[in-house]
Structure formats: C-alpha cells, structure tokens
Protein backbone atom coordinates (compact mmCIF):
# COMPACT_ATOMS: atom_id res chain seq x y z
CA UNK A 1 -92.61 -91.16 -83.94
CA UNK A 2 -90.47 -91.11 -80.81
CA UNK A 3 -88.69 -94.59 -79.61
CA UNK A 4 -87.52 -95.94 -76.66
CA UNK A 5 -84.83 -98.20 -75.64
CA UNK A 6 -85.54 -100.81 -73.38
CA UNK A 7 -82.78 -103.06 -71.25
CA UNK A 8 -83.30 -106.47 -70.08
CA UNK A 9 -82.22 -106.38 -66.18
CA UNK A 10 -83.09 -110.00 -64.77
CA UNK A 11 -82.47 -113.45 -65.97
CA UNK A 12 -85.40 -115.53 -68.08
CA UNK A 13 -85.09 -118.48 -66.14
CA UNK A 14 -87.39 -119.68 -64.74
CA UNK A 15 -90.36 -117.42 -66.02
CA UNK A 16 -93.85 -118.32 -67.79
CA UNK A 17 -93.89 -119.26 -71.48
CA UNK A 18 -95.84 -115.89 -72.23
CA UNK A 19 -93.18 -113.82 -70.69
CA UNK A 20 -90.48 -115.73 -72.60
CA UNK A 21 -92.28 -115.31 -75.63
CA UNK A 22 -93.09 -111.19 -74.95
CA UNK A 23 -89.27 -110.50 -74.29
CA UNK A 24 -88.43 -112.31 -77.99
CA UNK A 25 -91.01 -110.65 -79.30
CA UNK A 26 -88.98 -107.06 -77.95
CA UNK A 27 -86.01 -109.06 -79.23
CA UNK A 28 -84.23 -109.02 -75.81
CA UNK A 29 -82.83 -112.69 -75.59
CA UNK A 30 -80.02 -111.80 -73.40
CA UNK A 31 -79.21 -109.81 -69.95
CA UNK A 32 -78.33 -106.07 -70.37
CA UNK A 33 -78.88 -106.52 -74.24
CA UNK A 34 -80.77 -103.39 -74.84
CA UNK A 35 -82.88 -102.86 -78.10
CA UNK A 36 -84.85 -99.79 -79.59
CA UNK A 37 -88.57 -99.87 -80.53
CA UNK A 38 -91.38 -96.87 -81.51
CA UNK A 39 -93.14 -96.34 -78.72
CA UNK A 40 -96.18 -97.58 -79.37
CA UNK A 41 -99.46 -98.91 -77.34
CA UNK A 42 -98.39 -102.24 -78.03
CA UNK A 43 -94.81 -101.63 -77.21
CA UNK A 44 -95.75 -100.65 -73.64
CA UNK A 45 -98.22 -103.18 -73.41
CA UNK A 46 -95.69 -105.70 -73.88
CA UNK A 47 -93.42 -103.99 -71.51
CA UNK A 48 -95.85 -103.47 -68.39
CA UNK A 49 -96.37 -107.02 -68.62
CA UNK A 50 -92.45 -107.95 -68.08
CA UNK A 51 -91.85 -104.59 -66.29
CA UNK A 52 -90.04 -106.95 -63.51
CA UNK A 53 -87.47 -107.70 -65.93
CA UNK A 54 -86.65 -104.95 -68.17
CA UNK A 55 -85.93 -101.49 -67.58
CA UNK A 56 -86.59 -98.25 -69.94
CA UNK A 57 -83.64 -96.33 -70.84
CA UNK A 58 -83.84 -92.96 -71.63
C-alpha cells in the first residue's frame, strides 16, 4: 500500500482537545516534525480534520 508523509506546519496551542488528540494520534507532537503513515481512509480522515495545521508532503 502506498504512504504518505505528512508535516506539522502550525503550532498546537491553543487548539481543541480533539485536534490535540488527532495530531498524537498521527504522532506529530512537534512543528515541522514530519512522520509517514499508509494512506488509508482513516489516515485522511484524521488529516482533513487538522488540514489547517499539517501539510502533505510528497
């Protein structure tokens, strides 16, 4: 299955507890800490919803 790597762009602070908890769930816990995944339904479900604060890097 193909992956993707996805880079966090923009801070945490200040942000709902759901989209704290969906970025450690992609394991990014730090800015421009990028991290590879499958790419998956549920992978780019969790990314949609915190679109604003990563970026996909191809």
């Amino acid at each position: 299955m193909a992956t993707i790597k996805i880079k966090q762009i923009k801070s945490r602070t200040n942000r709902p507890i759901d989209q704290k908890r969906t970025l450690d769930s992609l394991g990014l816990t730090k800015m421009n800490k990028v991290v590879e995944h499958e790419d998956t339904p549920a992978v780019r479900g969790m990314i949609n919803k915190v679109s604003h604060l990563v970026k996909v890097v191809e």
